[in-house]
C-alpha atoms as a PDB file:
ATOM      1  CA  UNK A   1      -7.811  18.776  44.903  1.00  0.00           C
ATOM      2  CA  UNK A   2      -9.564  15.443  45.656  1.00  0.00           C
ATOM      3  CA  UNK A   3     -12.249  14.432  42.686  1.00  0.00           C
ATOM      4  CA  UNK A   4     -14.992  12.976  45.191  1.00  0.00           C
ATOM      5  CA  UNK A   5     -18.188  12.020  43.646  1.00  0.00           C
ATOM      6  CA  UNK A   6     -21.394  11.213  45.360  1.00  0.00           C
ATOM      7  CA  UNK A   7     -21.095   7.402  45.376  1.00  0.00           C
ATOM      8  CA  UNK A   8     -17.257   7.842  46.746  1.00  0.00           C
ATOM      9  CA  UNK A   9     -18.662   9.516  49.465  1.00  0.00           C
ATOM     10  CA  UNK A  10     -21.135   7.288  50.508  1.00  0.00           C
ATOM     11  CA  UNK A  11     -19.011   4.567  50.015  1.00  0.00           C
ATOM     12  CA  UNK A  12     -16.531   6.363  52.602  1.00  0.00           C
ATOM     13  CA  UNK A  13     -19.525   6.777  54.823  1.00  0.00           C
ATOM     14  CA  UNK A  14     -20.571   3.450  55.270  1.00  0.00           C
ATOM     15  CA  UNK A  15     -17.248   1.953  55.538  1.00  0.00           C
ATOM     16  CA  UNK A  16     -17.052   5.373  58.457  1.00  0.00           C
ATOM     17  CA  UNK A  17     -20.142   3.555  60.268  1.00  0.00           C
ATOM     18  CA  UNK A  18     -18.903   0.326  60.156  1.00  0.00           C
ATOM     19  CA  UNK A  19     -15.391   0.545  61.145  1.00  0.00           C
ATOM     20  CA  UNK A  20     -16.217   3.715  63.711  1.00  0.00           C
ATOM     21  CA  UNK A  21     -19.052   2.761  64.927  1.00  0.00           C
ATOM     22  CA  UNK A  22     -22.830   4.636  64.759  1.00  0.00           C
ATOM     23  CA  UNK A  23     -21.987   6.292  68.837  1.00  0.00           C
ATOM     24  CA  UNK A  24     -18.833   7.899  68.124  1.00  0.00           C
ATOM     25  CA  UNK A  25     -19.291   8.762  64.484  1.00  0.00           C
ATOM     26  CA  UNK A  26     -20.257  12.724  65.103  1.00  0.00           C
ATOM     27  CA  UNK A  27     -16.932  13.371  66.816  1.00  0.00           C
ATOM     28  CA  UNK A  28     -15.308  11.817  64.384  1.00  0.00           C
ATOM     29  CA  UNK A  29     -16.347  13.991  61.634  1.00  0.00           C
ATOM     30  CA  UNK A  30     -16.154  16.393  63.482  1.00  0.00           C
ATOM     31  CA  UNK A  31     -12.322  15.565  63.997  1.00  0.00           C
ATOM     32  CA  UNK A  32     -12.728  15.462  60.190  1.00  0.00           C
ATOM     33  CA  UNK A  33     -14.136  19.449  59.963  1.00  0.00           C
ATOM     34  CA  UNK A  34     -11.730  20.898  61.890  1.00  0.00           C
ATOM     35  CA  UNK A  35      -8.632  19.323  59.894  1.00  0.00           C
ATOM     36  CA  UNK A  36      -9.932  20.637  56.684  1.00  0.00           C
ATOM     37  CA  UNK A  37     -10.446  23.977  58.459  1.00  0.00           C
ATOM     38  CA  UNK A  38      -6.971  24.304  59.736  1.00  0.00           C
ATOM     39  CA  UNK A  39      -5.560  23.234  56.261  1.00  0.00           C
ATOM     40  CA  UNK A  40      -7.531  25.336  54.180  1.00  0.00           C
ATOM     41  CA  UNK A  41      -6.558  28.308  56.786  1.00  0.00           C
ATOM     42  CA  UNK A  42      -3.201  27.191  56.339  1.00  0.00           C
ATOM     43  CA  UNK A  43      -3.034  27.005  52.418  1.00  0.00           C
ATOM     44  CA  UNK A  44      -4.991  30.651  52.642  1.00  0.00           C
ATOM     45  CA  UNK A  45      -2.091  32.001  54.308  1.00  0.00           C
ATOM     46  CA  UNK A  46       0.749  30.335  52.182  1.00  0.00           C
ATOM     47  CA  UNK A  47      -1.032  32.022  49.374  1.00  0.00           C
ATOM     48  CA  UNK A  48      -1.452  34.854  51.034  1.00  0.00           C
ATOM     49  CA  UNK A  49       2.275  34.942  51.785  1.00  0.00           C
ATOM     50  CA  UNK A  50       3.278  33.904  48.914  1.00  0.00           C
ATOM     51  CA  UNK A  51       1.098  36.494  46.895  1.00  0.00           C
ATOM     52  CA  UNK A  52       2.872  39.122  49.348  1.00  0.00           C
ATOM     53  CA  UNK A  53       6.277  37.773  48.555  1.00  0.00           C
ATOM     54  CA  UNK A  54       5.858  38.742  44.759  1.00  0.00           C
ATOM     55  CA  UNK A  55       4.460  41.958  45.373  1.00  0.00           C
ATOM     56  CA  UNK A  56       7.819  43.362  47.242  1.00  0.00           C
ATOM     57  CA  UNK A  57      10.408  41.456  45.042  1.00  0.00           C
ATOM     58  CA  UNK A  58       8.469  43.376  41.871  1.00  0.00           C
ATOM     59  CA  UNK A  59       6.907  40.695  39.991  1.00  0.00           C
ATOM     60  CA  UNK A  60       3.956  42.581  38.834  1.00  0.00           C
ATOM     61  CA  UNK A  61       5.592  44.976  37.663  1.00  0.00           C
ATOM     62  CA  UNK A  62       8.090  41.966  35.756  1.00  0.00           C
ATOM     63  CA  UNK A  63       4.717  40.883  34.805  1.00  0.00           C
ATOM     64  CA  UNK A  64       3.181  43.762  32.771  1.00  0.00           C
ATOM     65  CA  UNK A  65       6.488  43.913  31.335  1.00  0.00           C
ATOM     66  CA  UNK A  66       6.212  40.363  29.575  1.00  0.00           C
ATOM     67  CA  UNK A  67       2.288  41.349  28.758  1.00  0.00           C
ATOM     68  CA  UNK A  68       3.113  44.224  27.192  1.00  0.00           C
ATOM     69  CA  UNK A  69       6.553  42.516  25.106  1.00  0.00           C
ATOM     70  CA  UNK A  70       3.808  39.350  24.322  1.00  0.00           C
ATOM     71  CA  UNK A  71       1.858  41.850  22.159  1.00  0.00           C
ATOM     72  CA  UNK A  72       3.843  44.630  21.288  1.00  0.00           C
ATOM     73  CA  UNK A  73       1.038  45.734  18.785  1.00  0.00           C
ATOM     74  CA  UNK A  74      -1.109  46.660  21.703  1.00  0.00           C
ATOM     75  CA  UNK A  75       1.548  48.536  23.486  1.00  0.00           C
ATOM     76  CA  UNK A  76       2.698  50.644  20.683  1.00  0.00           C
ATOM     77  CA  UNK A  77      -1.119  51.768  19.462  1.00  0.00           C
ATOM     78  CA  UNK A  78      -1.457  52.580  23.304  1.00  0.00           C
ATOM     79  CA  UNK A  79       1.361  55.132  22.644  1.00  0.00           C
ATOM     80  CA  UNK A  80       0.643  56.369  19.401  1.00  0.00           C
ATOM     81  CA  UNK A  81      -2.654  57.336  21.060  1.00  0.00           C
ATOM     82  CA  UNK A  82      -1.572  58.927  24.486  1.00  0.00           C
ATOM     83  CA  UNK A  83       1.105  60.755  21.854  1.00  0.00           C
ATOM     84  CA  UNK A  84      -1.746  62.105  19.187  1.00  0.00           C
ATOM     85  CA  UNK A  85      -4.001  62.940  22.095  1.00  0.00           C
ATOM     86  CA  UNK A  86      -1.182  65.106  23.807  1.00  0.00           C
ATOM     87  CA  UNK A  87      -0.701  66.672  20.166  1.00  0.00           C
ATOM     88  CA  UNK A  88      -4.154  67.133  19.385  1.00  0.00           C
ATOM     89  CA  UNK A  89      -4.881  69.139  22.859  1.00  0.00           C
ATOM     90  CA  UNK A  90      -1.784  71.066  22.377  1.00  0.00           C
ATOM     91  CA  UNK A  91      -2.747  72.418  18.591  1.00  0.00           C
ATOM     92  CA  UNK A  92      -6.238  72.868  20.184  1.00  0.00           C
ATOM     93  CA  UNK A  93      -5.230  75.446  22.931  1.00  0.00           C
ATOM     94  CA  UNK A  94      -2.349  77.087  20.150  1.00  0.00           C
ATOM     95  CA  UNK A  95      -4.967  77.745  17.755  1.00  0.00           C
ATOM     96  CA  UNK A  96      -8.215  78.278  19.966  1.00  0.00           C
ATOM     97  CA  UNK A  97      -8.077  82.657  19.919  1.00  0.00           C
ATOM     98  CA  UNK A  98      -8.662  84.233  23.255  1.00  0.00           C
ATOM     99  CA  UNK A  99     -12.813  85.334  23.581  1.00  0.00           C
ATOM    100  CA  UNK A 100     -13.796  88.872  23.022  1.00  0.00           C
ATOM    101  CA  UNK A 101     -15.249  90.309  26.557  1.00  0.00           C
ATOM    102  CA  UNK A 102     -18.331  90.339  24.792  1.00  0.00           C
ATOM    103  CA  UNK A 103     -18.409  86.630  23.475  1.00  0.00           C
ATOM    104  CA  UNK A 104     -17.015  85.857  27.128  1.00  0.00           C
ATOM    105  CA  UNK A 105     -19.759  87.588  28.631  1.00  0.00           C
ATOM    106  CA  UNK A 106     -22.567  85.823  26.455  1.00  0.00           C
ATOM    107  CA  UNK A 107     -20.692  82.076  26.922  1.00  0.00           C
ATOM    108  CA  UNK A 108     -21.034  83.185  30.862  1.00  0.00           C
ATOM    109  CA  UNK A 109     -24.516  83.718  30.576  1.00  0.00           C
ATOM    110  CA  UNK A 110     -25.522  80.409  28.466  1.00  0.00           C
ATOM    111  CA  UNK A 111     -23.514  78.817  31.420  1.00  0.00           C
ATOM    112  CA  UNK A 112     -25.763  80.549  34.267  1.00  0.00           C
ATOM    113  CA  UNK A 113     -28.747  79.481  31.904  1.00  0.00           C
ATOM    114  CA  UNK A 114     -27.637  76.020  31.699  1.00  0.00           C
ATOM    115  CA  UNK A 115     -27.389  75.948  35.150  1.00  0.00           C
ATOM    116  CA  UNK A 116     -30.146  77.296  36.281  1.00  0.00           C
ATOM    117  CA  UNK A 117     -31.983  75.289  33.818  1.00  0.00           C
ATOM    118  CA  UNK A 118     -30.096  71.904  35.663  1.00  0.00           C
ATOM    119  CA  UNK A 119     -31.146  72.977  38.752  1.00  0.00           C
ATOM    120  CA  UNK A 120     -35.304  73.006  37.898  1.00  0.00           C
ATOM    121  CA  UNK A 121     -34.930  69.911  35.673  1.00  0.00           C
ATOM    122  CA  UNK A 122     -33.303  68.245  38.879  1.00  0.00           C
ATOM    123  CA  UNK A 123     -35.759  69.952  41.193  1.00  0.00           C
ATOM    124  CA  UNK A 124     -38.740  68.745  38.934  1.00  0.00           C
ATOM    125  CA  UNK A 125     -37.511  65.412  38.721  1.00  0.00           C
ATOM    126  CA  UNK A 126     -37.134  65.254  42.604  1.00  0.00           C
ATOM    127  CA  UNK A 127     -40.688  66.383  42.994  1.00  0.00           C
ATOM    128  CA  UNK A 128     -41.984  63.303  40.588  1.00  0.00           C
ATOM    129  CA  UNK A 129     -40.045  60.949  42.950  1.00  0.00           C
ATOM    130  CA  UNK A 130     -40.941  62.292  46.209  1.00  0.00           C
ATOM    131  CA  UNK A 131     -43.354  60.095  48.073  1.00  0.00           C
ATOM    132  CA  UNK A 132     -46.931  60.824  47.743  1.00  0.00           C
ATOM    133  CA  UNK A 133     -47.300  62.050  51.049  1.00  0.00           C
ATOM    134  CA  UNK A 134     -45.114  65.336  50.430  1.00  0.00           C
ATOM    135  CA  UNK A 135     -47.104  66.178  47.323  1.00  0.00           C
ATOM    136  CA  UNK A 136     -50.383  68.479  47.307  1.00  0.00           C
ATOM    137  CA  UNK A 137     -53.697  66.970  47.467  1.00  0.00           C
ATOM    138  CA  UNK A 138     -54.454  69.286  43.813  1.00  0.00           C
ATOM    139  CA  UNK A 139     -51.865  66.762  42.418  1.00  0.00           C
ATOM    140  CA  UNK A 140     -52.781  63.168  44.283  1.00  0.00           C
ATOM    141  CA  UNK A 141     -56.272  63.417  42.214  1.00  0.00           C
ATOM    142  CA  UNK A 142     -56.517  61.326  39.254  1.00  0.00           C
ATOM    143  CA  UNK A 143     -56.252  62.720  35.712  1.00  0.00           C
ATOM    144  CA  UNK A 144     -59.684  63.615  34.167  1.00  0.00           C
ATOM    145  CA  UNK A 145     -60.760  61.276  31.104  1.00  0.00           C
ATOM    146  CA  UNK A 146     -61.031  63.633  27.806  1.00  0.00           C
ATOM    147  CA  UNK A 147     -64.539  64.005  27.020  1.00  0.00           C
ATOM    148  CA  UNK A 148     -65.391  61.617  23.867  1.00  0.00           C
ATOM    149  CA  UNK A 149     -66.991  64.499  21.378  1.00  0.00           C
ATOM    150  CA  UNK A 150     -68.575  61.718  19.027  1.00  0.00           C
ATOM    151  CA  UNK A 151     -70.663  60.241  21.908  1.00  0.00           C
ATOM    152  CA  UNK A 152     -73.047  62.690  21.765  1.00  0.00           C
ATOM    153  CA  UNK A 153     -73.423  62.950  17.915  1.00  0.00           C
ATOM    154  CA  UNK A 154     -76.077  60.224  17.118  1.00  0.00           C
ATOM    155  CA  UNK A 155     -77.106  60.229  13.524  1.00  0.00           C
END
């Protein structure tokens, strides 16, 4: 766009207030205002149009093509991963053996532990955020000092 400095600007002014006039100077720039509004509305829309345009003819998708050919390292660690993870999850459920009922009962009860154990840590921490108006009075009063055991040992 336009590279305006400061003294451009004033320079533009004055030459404004001389050639315009001090009395009609306001309307012009307003004038001034609304032209840049309607062309930066207009150049929002082309944009928007033309940003629109490329999304139905496919070019993003032409796009990621040329990213991924421009560094076809990338692209191929990105499937040796996806195809080691696939084969790592498969040999994980071949060889995983099926739980005895009595293993599957005791992993169903760590899991009911676990939860219940969630539920009071969330609880608790709930409580220690709660405003001080919902707590008891017992626990509004502040902590007692330890008693200092040498201050009565004078020797």
């Amino acid at each position: 766009m336009l590279d305006l400095g400061w003294t451009e600007l004033l320079v533009i002014g004055i030459v404004a207030l001389i050639v315009v006039g001090p009395k009609d100077l306001p309307g012009m720039f307003q004038a001034v205002g609304r032209f840049v509004g309607k062309a930066k509305g207009m150049a929002r829309e082309f944009s928007r149009a033309m940003n629109d345009a490329a999304d139905q003819s496919g070019v993003n998708e032409i796009q990621k093509s040329f990213k991924s050919a421009s560094n076809p390292m990338k692209t191929a660690m990105n499937e040796l991963k996806k195809t080691t993870e696939d084969a790592t999850s498969d040999v994980d459920k071949a060889t995983r053996p099926p739980l005895d009922p009595e293993r599957r009962e005791m992993a169903d009860q760590i899991r009911e532990k676990s939860a219940e154990m969630a539920e009071a840590r969330h609880a608790a921490e709930a409580a220690e955020h709660a405003p001080d108006a919902d707590r008891d009075p017992a626990s509004q009063a502040a902590p007692e000092a330890p008693a200092d055991d040498t201050a009565g040992d004078k020797r």
